[in-house]
Protein backbone atom coordinates (compact mmCIF):
# COMPACT_ATOMS: atom_id res chain seq x y z
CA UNK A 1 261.04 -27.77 -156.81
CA UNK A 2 257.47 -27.82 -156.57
CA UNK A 3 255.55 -31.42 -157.65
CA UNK A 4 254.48 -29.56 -160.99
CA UNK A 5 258.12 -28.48 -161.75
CA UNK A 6 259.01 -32.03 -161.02
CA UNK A 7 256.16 -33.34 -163.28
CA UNK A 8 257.88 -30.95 -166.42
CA UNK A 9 261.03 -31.99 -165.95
CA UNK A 10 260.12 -35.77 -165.81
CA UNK A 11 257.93 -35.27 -169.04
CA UNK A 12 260.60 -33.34 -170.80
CA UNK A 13 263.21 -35.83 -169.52
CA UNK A 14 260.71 -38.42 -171.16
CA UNK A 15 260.65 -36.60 -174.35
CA UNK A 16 264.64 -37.31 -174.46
CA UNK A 17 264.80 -41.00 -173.52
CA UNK A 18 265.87 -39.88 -170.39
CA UNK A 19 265.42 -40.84 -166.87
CA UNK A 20 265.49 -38.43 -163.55
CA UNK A 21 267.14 -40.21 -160.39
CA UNK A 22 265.85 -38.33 -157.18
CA UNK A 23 268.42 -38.05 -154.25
CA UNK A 24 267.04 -37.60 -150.49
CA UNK A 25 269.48 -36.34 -148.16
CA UNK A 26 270.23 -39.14 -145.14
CA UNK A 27 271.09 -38.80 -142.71
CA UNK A 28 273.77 -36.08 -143.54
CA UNK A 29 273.24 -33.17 -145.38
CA UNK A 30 270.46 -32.78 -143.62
CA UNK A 31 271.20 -29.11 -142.53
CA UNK A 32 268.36 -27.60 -144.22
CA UNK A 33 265.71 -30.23 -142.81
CA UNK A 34 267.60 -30.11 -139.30
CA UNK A 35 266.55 -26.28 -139.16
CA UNK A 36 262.90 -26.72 -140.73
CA UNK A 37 262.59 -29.89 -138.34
CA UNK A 38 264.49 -29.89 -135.30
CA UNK A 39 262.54 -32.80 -133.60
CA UNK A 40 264.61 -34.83 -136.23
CA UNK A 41 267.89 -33.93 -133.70
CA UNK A 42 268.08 -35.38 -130.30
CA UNK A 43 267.43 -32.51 -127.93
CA UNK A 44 270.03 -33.70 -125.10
CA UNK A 45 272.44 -34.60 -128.04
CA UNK A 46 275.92 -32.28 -126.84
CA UNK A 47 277.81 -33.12 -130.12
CA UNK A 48 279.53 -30.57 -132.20
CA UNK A 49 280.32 -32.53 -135.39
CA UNK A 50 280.98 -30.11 -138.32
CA UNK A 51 280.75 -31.35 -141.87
CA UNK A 52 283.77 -31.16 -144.47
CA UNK A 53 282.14 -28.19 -145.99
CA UNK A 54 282.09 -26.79 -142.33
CA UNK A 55 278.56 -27.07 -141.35
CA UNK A 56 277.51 -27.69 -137.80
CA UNK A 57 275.27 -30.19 -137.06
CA UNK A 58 273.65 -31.43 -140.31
CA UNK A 59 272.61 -35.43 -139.62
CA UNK A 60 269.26 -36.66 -138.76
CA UNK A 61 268.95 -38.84 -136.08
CA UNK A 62 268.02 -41.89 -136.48
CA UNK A 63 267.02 -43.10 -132.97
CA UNK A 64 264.12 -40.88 -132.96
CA UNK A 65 260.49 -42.38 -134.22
CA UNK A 66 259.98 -38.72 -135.93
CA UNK A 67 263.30 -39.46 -138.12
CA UNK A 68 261.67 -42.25 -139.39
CA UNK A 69 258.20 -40.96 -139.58
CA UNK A 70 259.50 -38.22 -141.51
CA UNK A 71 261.43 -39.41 -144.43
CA UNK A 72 259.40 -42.74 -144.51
CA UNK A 73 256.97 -40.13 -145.99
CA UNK A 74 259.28 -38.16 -147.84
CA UNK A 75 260.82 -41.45 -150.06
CA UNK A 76 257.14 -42.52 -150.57
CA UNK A 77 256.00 -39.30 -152.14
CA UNK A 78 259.24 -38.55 -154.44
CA UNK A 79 258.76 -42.09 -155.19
CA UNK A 80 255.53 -42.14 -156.37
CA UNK A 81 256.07 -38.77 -158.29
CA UNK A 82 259.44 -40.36 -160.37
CA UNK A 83 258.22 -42.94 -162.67
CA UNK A 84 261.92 -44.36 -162.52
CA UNK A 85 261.10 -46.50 -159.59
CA UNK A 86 264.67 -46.07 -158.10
CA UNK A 87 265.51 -43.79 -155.02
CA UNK A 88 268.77 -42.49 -154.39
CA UNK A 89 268.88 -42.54 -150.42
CA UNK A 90 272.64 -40.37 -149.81
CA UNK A 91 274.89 -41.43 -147.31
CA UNK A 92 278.28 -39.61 -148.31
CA UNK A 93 280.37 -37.62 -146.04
CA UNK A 94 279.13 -38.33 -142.77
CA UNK A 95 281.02 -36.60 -140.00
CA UNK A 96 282.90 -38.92 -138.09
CA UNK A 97 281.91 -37.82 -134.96
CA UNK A 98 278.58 -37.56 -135.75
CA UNK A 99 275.91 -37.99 -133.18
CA UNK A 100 278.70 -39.12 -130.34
CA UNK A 101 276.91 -36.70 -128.16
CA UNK A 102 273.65 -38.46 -128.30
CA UNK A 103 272.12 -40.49 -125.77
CA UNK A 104 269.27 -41.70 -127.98
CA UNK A 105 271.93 -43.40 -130.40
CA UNK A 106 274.04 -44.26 -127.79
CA UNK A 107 270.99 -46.57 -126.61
CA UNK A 108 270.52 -47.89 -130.27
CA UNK A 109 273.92 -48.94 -130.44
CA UNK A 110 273.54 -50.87 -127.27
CA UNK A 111 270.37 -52.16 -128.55
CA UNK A 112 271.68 -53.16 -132.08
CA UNK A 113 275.29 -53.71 -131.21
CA UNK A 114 276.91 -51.05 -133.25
CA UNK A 115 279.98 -49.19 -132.63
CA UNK A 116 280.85 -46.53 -134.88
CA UNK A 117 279.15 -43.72 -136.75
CA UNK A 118 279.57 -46.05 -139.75
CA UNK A 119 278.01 -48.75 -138.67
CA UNK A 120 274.76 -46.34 -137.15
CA UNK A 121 274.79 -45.12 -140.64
CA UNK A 122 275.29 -48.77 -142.22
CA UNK A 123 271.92 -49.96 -139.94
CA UNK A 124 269.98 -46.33 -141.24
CA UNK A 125 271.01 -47.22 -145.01
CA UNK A 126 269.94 -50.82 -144.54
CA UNK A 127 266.73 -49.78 -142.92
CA UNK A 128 265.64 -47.40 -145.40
CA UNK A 129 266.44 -49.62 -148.38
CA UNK A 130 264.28 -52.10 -146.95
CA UNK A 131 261.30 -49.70 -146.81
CA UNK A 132 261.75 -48.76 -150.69
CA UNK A 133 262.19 -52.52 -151.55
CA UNK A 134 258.83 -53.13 -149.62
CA UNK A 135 257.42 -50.42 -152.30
CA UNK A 136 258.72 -52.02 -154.81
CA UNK A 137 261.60 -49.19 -155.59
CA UNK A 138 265.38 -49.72 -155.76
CA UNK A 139 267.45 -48.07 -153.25
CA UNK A 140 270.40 -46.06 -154.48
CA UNK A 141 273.21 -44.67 -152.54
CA UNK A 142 276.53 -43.23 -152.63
CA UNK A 143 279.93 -46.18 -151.82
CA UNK A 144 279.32 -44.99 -147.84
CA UNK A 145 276.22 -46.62 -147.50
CA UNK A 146 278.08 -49.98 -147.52
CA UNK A 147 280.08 -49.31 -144.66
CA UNK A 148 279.79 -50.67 -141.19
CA UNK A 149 279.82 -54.14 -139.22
CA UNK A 150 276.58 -54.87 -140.68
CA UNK A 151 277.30 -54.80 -144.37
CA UNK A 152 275.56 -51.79 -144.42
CA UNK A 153 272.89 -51.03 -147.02
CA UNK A 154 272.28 -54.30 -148.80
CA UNK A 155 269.16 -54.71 -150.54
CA UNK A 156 270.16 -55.25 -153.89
CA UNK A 157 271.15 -51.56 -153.85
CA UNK A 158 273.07 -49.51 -156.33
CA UNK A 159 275.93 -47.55 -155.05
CA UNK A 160 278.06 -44.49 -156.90
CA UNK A 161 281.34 -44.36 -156.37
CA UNK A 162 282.52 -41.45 -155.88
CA UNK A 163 285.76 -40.88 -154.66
CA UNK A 164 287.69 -43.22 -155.86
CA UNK A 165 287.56 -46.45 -158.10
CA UNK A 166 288.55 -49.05 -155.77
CA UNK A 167 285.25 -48.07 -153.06
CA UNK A 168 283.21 -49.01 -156.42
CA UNK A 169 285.23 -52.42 -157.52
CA UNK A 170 284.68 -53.60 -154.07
CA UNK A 171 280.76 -53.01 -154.50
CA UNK A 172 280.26 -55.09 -157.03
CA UNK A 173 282.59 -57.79 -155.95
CA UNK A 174 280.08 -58.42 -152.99
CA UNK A 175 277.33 -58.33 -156.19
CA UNK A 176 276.25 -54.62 -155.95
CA UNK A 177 275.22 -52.68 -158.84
CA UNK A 178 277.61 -49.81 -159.22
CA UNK A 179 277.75 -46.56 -160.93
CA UNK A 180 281.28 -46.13 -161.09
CA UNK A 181 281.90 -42.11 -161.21
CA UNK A 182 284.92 -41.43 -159.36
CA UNK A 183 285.45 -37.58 -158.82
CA UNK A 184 289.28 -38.06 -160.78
CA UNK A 185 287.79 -39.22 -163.96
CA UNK A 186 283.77 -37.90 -164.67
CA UNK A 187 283.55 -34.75 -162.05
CA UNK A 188 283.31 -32.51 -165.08
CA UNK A 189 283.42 -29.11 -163.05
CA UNK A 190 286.94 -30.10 -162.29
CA UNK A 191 289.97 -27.81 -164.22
CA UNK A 192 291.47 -29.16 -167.03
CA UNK A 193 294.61 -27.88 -165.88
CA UNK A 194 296.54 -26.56 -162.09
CA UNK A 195 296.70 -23.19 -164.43
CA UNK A 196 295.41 -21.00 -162.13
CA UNK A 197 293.15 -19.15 -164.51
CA UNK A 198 291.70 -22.32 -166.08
CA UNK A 199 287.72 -22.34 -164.77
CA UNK A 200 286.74 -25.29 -162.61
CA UNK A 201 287.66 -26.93 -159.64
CA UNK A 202 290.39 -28.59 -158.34
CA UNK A 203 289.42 -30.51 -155.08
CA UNK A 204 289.10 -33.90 -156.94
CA UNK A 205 291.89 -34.12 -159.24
CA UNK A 206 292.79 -32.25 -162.57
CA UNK A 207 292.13 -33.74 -166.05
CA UNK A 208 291.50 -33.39 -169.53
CA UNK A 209 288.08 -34.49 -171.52
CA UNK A 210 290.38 -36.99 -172.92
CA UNK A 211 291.23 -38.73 -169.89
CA UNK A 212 287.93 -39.10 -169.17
CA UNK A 213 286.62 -40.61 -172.50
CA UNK A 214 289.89 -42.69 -172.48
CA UNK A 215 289.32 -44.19 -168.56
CA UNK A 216 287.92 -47.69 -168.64
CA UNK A 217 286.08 -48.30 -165.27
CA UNK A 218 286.11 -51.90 -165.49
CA UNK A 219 289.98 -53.27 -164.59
CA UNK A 220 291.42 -55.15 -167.73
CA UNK A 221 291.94 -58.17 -165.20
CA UNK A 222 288.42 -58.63 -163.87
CA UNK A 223 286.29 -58.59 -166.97
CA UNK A 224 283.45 -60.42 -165.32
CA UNK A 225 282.58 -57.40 -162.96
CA UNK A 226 280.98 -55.29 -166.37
CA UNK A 227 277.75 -56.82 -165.41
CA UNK A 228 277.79 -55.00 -162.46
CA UNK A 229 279.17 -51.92 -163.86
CA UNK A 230 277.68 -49.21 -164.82
């Protein structure tokens, strides 16, 4: 979209009450940028990781002052165009084996004593919600960004749950925000039915409008979490 697309939409979005939650890609789904901006991808990085929806090589890298550079930029201008003064920041479906062919993040886990490809993304979540907190925006994510030996994003963030409910319970038991919006229960591109001639999807789960409007998100037994619930 261009900034005066953006600006319609916000003002028509106005009109309705309505707010519009920007999402930045990071650091997967990145594919697109990866291509514009290879500098964002460590040159001596040998890794093959291929996302779930098959794509080869599509995760910034954060170990690299241009990653940074770059989307420190990026969340200041979409955050300054959206009046909603929240940023949604990614994080879902990170390859596992994401960046273990880079000796860049190979020295920023021995500098930052990480392990996994979780906790690299837990200390790029947390990093990046700081920066929007300093600009006085809330960081959003999806339940990944929590992930990782150091609590990942924290920050006061809100996180989506996605694929499940428990990922989102757990979030606001440590006192996150949550947007609970498991795939089985509001995906509403999924099929009704396993009919194979019934239109929608099917990766998540089938269900009925019903079972959505019916599905309580907040467990009968732990009433206090609706004040984290969204």
């Amino acid at each position: 979209y261009s900034k005066q697309t953006a600006q319609k939409l916000i003002a028509h979005a106005r009109d309705l009450e309505i707010e519009i939650l920007p999402e930045i890609e990071f650091p997967a789904h990145a594919l697109t940028t990866t291509i514009i901006y290879p500098q964002l991808r460590d040159a001596a990085d040998v890794g093959t990781e291929v996302s779930v929806q098959g794509y080869h090589r599509n995760s910034v890298n954060p170990a690299l002052a241009e990653t940074w550079q770059m989307f420190n930029e990026i969340c200041r201008e979409v955050a300054d165009l959206f009046p909603f003064a929240h940023l949604h920041i990614g994080g879902d479906e990170l390859p596992p084996d994401t960046w273990a062919g880079s000796p860049a993040v190979d020295d920023l886990k021995r500098q930052n004593g990480l392990s996994t490809h979780q906790d690299v993304q837990g200390y790029c979540m947390e990093r990046m919600a700081g920066e929007l907190r300093k600009i006085g925006v809330t960081p959003c994510a999806w339940e990944e960004a929590a992930l990782g030996c150091n609590g990942g994003i924290a920050n006061g963030a809100m996180l989506f749950a996605w694929t499940a409910q428990g990922p989102g319970l757990d979030a606001a038991r440590r006192g996150h925000d949550v947007v609970m919006c498991p795939a089985q229960h509001t995906y509403l591109d999924m099929a009704h039915t396993a009919d194979g001639d019934d239109w929608g999807a099917s990766w998540a789960a089938n269900f009925g409008l019903a079972e959505t409007l019916d599905w309580d998100p907040v467990p009968i037994d732990e009433p206090h979490l609706e004040t984290r619930i969204r």
